[in-house]
C-alpha atoms as a PDB file:
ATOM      1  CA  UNK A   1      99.595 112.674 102.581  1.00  0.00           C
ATOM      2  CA  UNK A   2     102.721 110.868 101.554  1.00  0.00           C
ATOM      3  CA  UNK A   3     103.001 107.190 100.083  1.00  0.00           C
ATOM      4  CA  UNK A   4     105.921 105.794  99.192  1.00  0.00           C
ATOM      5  CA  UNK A   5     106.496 102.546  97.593  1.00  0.00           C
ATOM      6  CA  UNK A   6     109.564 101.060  99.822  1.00  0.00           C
ATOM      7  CA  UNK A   7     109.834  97.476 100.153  1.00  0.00           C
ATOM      8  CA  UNK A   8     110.503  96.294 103.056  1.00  0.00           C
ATOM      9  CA  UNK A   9     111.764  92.482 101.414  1.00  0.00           C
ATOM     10  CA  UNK A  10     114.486  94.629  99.726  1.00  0.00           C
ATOM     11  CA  UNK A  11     117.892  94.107 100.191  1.00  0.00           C
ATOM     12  CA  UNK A  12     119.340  96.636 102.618  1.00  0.00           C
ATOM     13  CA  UNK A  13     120.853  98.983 100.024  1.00  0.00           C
ATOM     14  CA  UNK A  14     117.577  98.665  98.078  1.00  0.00           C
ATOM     15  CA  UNK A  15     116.051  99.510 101.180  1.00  0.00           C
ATOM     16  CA  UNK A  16     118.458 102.757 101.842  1.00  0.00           C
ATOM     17  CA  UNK A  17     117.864 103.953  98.484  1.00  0.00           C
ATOM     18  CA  UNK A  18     114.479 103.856  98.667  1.00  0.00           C
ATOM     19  CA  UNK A  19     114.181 105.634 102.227  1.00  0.00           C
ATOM     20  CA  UNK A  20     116.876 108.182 100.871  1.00  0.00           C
ATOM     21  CA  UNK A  21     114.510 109.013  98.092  1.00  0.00           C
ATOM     22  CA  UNK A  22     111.422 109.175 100.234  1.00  0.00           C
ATOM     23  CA  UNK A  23     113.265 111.495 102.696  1.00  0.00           C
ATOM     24  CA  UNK A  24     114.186 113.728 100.035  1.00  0.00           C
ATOM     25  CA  UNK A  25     110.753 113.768  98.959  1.00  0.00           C
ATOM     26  CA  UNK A  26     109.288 114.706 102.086  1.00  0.00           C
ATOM     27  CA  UNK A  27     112.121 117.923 103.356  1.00  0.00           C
ATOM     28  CA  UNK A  28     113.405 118.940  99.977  1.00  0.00           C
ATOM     29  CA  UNK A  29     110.924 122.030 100.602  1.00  0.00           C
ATOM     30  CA  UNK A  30     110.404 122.387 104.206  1.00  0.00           C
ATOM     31  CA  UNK A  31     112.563 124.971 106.431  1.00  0.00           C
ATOM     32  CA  UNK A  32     111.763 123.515 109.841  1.00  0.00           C
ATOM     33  CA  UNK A  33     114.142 121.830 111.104  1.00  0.00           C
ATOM     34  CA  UNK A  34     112.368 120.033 113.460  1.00  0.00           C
ATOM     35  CA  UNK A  35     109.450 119.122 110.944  1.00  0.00           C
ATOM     36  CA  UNK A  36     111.994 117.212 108.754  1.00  0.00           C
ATOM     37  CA  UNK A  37     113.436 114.953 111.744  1.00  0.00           C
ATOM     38  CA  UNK A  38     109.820 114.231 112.929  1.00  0.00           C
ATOM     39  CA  UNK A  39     109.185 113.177 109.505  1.00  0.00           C
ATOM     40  CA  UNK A  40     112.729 111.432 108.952  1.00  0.00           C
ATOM     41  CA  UNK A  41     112.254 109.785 112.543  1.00  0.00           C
ATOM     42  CA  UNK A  42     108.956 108.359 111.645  1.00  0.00           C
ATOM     43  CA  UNK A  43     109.868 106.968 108.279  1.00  0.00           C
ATOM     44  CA  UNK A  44     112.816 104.980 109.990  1.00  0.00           C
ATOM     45  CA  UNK A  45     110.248 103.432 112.636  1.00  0.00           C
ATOM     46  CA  UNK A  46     107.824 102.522 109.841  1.00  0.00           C
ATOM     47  CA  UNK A  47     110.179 100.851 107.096  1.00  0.00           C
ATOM     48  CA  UNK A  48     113.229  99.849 109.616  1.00  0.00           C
ATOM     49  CA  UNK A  49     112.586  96.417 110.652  1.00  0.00           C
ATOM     50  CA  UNK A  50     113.287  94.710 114.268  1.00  0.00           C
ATOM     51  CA  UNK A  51     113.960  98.416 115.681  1.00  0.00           C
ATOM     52  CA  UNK A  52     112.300  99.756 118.924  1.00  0.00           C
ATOM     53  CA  UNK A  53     113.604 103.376 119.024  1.00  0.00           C
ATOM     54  CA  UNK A  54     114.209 105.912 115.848  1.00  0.00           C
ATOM     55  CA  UNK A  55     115.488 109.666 115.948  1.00  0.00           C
ATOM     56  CA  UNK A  56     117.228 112.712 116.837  1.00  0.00           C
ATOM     57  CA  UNK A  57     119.106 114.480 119.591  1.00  0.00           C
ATOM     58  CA  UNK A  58     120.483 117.711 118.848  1.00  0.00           C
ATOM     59  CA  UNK A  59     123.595 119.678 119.873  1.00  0.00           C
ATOM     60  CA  UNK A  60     121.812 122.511 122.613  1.00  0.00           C
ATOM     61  CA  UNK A  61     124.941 124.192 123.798  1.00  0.00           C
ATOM     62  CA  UNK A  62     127.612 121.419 125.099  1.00  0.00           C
ATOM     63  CA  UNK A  63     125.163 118.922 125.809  1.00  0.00           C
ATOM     64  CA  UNK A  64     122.840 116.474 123.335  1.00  0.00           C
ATOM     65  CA  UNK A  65     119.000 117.405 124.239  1.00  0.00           C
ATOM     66  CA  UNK A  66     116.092 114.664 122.895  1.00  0.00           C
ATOM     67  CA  UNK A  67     114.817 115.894 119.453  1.00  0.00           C
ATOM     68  CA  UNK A  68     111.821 114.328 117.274  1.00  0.00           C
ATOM     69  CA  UNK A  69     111.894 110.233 117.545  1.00  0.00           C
ATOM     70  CA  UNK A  70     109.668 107.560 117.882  1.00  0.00           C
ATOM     71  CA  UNK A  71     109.660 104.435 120.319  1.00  0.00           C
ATOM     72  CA  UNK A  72     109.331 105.025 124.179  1.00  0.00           C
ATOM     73  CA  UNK A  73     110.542 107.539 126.523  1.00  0.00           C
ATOM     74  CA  UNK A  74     113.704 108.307 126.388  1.00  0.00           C
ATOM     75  CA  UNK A  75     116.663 110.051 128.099  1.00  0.00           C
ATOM     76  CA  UNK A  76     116.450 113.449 127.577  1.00  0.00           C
ATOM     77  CA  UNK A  77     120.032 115.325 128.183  1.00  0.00           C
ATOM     78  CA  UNK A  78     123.326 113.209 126.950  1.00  0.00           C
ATOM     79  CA  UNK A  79     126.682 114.708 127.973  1.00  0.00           C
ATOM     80  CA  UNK A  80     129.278 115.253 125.082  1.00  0.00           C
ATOM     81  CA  UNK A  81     131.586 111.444 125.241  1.00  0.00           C
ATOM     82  CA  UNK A  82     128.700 109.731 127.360  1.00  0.00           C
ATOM     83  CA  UNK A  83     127.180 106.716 125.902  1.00  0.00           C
ATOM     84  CA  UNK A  84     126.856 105.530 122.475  1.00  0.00           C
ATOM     85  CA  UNK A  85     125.282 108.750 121.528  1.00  0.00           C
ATOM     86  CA  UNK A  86     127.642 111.318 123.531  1.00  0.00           C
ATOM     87  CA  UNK A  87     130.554 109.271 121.551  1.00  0.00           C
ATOM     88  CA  UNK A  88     129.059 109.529 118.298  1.00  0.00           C
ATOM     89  CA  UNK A  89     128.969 113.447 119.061  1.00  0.00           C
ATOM     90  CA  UNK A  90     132.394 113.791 120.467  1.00  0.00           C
ATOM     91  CA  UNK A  91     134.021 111.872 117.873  1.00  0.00           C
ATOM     92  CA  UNK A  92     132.244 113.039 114.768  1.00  0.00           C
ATOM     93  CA  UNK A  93     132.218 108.944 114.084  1.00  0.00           C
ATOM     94  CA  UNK A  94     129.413 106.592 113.348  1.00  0.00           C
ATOM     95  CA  UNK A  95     129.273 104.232 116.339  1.00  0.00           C
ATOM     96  CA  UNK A  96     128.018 100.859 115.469  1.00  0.00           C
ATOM     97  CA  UNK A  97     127.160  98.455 118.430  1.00  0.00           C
ATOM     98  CA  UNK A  98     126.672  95.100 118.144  1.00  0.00           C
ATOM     99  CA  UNK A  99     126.146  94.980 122.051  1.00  0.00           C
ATOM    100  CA  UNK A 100     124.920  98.075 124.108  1.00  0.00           C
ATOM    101  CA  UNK A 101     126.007  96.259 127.481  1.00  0.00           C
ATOM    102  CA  UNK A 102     129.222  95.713 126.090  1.00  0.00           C
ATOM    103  CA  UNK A 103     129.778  99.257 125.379  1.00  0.00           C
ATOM    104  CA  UNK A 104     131.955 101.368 127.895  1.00  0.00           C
ATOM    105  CA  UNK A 105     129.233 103.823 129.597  1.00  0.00           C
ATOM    106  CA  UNK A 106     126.217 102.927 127.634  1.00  0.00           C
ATOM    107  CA  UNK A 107     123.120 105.071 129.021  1.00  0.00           C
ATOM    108  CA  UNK A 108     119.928 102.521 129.145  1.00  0.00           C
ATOM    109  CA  UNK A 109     117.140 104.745 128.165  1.00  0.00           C
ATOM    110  CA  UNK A 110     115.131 101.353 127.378  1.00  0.00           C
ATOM    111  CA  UNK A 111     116.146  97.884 128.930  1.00  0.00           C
ATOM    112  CA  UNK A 112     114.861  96.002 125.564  1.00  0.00           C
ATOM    113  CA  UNK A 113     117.611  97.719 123.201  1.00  0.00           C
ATOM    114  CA  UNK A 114     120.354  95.465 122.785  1.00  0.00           C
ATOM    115  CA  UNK A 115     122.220  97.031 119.809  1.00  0.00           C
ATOM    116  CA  UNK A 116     122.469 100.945 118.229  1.00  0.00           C
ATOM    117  CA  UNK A 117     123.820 102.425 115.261  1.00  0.00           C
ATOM    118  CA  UNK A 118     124.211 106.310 116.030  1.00  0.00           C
ATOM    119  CA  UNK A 119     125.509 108.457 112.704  1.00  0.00           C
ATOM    120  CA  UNK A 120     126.452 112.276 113.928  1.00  0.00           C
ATOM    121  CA  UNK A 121     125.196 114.774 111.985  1.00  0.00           C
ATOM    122  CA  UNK A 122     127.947 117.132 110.986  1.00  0.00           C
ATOM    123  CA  UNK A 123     127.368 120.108 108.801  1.00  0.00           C
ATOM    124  CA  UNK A 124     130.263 122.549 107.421  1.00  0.00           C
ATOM    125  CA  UNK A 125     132.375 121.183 110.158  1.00  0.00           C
ATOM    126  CA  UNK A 126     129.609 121.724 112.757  1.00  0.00           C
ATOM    127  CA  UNK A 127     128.536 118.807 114.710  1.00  0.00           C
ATOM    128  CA  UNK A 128     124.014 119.818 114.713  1.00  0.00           C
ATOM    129  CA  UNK A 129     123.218 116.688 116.485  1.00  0.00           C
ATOM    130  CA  UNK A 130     122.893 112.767 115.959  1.00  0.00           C
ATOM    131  CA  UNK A 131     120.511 110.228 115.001  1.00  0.00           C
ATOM    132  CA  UNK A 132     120.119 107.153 117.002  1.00  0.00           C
ATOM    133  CA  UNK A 133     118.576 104.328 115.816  1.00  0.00           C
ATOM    134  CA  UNK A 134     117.957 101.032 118.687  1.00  0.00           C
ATOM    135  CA  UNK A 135     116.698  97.099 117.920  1.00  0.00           C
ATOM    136  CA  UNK A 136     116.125  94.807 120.637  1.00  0.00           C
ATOM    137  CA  UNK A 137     118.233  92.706 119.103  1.00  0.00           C
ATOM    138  CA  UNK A 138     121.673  92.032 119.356  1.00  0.00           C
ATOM    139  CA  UNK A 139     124.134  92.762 116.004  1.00  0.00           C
ATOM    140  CA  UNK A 140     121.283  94.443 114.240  1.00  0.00           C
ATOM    141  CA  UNK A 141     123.217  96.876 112.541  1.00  0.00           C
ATOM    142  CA  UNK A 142     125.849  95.886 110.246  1.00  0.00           C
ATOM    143  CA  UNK A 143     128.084  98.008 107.939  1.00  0.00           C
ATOM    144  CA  UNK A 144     125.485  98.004 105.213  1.00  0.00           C
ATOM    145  CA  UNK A 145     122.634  99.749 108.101  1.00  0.00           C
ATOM    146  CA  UNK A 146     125.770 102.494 108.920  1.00  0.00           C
ATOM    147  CA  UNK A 147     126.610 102.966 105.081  1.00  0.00           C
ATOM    148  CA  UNK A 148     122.809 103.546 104.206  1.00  0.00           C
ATOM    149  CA  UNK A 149     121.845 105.750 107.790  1.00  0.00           C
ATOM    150  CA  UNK A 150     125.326 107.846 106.823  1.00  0.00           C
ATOM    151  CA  UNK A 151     123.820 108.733 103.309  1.00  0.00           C
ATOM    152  CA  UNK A 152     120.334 109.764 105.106  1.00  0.00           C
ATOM    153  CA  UNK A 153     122.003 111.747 107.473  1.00  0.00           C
ATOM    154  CA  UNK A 154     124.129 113.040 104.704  1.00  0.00           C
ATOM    155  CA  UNK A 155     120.755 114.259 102.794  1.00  0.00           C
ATOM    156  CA  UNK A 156     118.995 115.515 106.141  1.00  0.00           C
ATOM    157  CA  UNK A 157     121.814 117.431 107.543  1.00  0.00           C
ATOM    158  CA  UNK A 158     121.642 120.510 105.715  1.00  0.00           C
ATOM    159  CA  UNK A 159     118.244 120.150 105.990  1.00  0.00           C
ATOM    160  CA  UNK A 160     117.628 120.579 110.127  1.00  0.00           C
ATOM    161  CA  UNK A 161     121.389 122.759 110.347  1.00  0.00           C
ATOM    162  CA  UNK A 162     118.679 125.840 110.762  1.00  0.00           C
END
């Protein structure tokens, strides 16, 4: 069993540094990919506040499958370019949306997101898959969520590259 002492009244890049550390405690020694989003997915959902969807879809041939998240069902394919996520993934670009309905060809996998950050996760040059983080609310995410979710991803990537 893990605890970690994150505070959640933290300033954001408080808050980043102390999930980055917790993150690294929990995959520095585990091989399975999958294992260390399940466990990166989960630590988002718990310590993230006014989010309703957390995780992971990975690069399965030319198309984004669902990978380990938490929240409620969600889409389970994503065509490369389609949506926030399929963007994120075709461009190799954090996408940072202040307003999902806004956004040209958003996918609703749940009507009660309203904004998404999605970082890609690129390794070597090799796009492995994305992590998608939702809120209900609109302009959740600002540069400082993108900044800290780029240096998770940054740690993780190697990590679930298999």
């Amino acid at each position: 069993m893990h605890e970690f002492a994150i505070s959640e009244a933290a300033d954001k890049p408080s808050l980043y540094a102390d999930l980055h550390s917790a993150l690294d405690g929990l995959t520095a020694d585990e091989p399975d990919a999958i294992a260390n989003m399940a466990n990166a997915a989960a630590l988002l959902w718990e310590y993230l506040p006014d989010i309703n969807w957390a995780g992971f879809y990975r690069l399965i041939g030319d198309e984004l499958v669902l990978g380990p998240f938490q929240g409620k069902a969600a889409c389970i394919r994503i065509a490369m370019g389609a949506g926030v996520c399929g963007t994120a993934a075709a461009t190799h670009e954090t996408q940072l949306v202040d307003d999902v309905e806004a956004f040209p060809g958003h996918i609703p996998c749940d009507a009660a997101s309203a904004s998404e950050l999605v970082v890609p996760i690129v390794v070597e040059g090799r796009l492995i898959g994305v992590l998608d983080i939702d809120s209900p609310s609109k302009a959740r995410f600002d540069a400082d969520d993108a900044a800290g979710c780029e240096a998770l991803v940054a740690l993780i990537g190697p990590r679930v590259a298999g």
